[in-house]
N, C-alpha and C. Protein backbone atom coordinates (compact mmCIF):
# COMPACT_ATOMS: atom_id res chain seq x y z
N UNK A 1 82.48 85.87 90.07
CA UNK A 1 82.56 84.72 90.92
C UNK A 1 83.32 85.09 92.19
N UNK A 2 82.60 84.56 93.51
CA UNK A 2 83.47 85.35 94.96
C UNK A 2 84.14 83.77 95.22
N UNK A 3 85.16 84.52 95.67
CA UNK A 3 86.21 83.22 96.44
C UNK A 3 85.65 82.62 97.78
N UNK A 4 85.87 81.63 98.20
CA UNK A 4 85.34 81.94 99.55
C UNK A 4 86.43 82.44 100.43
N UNK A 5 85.65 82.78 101.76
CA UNK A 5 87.05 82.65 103.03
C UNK A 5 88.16 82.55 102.85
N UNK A 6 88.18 81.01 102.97
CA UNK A 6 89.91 80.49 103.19
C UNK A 6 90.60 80.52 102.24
N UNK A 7 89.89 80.91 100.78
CA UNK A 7 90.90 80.98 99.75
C UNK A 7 91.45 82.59 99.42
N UNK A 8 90.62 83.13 100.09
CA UNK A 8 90.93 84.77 100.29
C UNK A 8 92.00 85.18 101.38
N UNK A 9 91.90 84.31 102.39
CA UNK A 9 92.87 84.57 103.29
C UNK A 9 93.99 84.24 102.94
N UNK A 10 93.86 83.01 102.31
CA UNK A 10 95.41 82.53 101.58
C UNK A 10 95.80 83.42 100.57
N UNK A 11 94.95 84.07 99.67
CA UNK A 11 95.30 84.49 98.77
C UNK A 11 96.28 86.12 99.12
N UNK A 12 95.63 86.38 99.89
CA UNK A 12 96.27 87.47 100.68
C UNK A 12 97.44 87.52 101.27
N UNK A 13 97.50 86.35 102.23
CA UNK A 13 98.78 86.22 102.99
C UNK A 13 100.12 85.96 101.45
N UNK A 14 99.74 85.15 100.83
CA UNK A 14 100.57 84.45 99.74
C UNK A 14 100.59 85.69 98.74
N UNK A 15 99.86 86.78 98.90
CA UNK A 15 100.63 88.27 98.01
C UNK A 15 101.01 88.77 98.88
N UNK A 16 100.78 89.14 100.29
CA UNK A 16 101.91 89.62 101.21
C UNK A 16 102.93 89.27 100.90
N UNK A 17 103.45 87.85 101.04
CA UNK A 17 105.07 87.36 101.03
C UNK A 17 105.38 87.93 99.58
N UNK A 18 104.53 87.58 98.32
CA UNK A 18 105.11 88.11 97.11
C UNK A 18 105.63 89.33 96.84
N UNK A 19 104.67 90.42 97.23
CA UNK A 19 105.00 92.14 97.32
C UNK A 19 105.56 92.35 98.36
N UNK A 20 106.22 91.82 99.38
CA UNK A 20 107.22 92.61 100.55
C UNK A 20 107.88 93.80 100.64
N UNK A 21 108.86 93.71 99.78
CA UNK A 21 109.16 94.48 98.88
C UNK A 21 108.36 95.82 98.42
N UNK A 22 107.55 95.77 97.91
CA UNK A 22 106.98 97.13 97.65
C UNK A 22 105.88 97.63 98.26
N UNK A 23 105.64 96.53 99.15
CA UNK A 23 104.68 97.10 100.46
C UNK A 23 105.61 98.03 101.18
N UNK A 24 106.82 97.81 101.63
CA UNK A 24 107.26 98.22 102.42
C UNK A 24 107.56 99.61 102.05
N UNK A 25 108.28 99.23 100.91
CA UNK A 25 108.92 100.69 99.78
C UNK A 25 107.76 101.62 100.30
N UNK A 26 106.64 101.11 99.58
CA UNK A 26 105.35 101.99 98.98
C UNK A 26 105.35 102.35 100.21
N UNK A 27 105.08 102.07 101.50
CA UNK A 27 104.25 102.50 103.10
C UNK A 27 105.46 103.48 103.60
N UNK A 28 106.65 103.10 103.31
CA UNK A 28 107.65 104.22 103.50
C UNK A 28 107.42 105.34 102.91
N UNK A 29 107.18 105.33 101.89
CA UNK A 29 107.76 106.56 101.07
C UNK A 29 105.88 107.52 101.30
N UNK A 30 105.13 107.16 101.09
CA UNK A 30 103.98 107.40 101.29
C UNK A 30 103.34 108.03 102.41
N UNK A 31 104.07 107.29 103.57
CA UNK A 31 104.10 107.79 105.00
C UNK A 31 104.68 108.74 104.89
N UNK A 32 105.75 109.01 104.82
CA UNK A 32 106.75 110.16 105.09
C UNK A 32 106.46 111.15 103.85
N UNK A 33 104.87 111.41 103.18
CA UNK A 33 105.00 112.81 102.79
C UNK A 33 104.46 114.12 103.41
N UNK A 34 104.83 114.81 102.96
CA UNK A 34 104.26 116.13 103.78
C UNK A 34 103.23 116.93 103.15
N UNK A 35 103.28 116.57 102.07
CA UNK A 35 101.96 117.69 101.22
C UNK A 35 101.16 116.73 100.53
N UNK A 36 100.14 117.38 100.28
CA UNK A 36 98.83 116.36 99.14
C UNK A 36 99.21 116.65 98.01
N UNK A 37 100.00 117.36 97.63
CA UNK A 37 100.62 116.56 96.09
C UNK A 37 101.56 116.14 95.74
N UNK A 38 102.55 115.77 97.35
CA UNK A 38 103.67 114.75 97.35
C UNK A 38 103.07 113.14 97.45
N UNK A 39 101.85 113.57 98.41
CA UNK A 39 101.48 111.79 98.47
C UNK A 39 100.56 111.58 97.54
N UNK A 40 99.63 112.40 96.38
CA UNK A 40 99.14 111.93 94.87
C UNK A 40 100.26 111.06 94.47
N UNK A 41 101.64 112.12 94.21
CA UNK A 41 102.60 111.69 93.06
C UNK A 41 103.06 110.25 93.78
N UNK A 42 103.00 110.17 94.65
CA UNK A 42 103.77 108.68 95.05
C UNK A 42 103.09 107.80 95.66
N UNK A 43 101.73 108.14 95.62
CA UNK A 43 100.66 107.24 95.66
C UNK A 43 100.87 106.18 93.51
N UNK A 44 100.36 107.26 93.07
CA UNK A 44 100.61 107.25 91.60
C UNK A 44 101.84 106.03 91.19
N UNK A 45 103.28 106.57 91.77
CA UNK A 45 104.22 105.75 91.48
C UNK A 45 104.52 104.91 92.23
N UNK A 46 103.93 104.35 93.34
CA UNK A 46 104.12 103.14 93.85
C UNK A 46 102.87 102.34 92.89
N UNK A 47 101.99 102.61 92.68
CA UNK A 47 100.95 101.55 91.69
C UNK A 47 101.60 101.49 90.40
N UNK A 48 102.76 102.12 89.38
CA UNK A 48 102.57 102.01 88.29
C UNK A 48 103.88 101.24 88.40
N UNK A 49 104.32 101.45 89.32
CA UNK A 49 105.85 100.51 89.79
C UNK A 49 105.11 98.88 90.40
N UNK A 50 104.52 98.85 90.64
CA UNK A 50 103.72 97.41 91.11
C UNK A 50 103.16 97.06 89.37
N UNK A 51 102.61 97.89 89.03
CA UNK A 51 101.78 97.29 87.73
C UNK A 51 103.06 96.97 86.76
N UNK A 52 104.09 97.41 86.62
CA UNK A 52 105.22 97.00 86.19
C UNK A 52 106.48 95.96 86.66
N UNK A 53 105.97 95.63 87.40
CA UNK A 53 106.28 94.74 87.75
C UNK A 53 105.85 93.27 88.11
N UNK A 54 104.45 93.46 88.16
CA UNK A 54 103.61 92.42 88.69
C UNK A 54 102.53 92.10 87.77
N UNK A 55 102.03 93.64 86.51
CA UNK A 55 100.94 93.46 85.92
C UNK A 55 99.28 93.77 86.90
N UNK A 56 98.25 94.02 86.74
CA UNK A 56 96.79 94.24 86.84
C UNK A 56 96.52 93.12 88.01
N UNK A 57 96.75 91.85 87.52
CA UNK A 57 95.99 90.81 87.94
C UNK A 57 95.80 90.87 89.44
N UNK A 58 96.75 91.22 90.10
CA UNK A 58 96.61 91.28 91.57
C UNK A 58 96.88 92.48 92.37
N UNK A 59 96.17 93.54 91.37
CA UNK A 59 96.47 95.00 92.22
C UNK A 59 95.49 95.45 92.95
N UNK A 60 93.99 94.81 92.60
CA UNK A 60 93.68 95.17 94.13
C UNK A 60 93.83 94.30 95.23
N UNK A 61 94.70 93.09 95.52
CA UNK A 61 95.09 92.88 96.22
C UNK A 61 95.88 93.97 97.07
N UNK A 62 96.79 94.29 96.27
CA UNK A 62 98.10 95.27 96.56
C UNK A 62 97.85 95.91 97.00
N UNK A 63 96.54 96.81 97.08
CA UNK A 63 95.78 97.98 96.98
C UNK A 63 95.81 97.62 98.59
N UNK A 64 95.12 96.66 98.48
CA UNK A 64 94.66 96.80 100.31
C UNK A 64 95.41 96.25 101.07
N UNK A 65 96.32 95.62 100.49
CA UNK A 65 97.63 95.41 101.68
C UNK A 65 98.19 96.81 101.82
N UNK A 66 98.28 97.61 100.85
CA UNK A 66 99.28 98.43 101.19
C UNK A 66 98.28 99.83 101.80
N UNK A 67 97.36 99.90 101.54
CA UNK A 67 96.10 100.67 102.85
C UNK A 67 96.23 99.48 104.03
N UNK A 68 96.43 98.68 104.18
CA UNK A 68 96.48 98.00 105.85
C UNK A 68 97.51 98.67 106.71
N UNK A 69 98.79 98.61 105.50
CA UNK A 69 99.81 99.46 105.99
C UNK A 69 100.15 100.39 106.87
N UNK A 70 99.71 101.25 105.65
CA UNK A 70 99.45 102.62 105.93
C UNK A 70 98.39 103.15 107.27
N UNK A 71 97.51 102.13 108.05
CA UNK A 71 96.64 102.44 108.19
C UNK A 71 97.48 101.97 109.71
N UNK A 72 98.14 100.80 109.75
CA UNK A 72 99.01 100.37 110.84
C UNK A 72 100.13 101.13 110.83
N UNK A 73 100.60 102.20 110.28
CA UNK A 73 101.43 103.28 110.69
C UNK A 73 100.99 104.77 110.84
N UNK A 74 99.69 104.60 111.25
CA UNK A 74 99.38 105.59 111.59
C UNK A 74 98.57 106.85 110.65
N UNK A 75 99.14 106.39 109.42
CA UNK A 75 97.98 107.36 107.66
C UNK A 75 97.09 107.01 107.66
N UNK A 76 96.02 107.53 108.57
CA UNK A 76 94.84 106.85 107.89
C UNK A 76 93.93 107.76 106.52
N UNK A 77 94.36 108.95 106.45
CA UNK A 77 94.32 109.76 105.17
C UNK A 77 95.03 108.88 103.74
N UNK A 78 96.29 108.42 104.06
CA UNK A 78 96.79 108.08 102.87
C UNK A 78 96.51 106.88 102.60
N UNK A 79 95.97 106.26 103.71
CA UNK A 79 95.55 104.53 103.11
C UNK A 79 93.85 104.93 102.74
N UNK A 80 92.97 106.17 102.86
CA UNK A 80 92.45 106.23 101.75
C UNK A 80 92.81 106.34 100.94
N UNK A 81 93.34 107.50 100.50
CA UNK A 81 93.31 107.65 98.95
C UNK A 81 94.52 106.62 98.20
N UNK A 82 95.42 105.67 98.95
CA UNK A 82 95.60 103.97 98.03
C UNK A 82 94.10 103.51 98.16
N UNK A 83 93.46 103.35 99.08
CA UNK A 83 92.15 102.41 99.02
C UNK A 83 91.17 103.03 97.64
N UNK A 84 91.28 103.80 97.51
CA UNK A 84 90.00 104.60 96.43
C UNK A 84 90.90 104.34 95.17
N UNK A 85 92.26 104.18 95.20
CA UNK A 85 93.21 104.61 93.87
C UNK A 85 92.63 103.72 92.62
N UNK A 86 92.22 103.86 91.61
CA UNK A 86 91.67 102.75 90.66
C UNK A 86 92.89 102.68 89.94
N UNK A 87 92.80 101.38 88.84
CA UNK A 87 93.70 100.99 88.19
C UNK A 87 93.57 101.38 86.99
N UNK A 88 95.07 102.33 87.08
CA UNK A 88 95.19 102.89 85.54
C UNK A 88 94.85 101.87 84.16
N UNK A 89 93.96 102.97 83.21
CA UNK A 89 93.77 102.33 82.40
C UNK A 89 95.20 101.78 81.19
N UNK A 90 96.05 102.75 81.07
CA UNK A 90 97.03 102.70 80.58
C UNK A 90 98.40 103.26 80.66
N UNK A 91 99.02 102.86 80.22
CA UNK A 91 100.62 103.86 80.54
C UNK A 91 101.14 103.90 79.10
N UNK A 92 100.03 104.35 78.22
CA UNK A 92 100.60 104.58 76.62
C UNK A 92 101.29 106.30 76.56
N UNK A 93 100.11 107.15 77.48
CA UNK A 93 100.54 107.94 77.72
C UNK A 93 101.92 108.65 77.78
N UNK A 94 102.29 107.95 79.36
CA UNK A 94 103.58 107.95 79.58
C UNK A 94 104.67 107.35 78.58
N UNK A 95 104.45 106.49 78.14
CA UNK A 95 105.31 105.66 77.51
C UNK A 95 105.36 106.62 76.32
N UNK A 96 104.75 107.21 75.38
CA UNK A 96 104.72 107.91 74.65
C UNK A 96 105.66 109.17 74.70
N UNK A 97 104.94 109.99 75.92
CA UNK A 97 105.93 110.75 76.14
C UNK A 97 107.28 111.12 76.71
N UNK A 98 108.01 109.84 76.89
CA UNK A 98 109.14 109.64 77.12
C UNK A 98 110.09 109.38 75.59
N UNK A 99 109.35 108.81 74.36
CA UNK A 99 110.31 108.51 73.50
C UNK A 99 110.89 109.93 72.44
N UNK A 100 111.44 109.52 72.02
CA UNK A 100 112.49 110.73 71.33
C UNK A 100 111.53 111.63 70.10
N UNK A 101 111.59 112.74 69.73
CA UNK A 101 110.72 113.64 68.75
C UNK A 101 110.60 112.24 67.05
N UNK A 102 109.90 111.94 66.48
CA UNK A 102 110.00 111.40 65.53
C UNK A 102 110.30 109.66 65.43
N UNK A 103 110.32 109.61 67.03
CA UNK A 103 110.34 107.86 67.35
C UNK A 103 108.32 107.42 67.37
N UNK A 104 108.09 106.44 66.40
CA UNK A 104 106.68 106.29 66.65
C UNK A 104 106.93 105.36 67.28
N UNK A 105 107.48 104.53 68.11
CA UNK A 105 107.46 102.76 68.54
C UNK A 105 107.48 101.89 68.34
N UNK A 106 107.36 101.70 66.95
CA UNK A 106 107.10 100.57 66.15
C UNK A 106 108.41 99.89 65.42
């Protein structure tokens, strides 16, 4: 189902004000890398830091505010690859391999 127009524009402006905060973070830190596998890794952790904080529901919103960003400071390399970034399927992974030898989670 497509939204129309004006509820897209609102919807946008009204996750701007929500993510401020990690628009800004994210376009900082993102901008200022120097190699392509400094701006993977923090491409990477500005989305899993939004999805933790905010959850799925409105990350491709996020997605393209924070490629507008990027794109208004001048990356236009790095606000592709946020624009292409898909949404991780999971962070069991990670979460996994952070807990202690013989911790199952449960």
């Amino acid at each position: 189902m497509a939204i129309d127009a004006p509820k897209q524009t609102w919807l946008f402006r009204q996750c701007e004000i929500d993510f401020q905060l990690e628009l800004a973070r994210g376009a900082s830190c993102i901008a200022s890398c120097c190699t392509d596998a400094s701006l993977q890794r923090l491409v990477q952790e500005t989305v899993l830091c939004f999805l933790q904080t905010h959850g799925p529901e409105r990350f491709t919103v996020f997605r393209s505010l924070l490629a507008a960003r990027l794109v208004a400071r001048g990356q236009p390399k790095a606000a592709a690859i946020v624009a292409s970034h898909p949404l991780p399927a999971s962070n069991c992974e990670r979460t996994a391999a952070r807990r202690p030898a013989g911790d199952s989670g449960q």
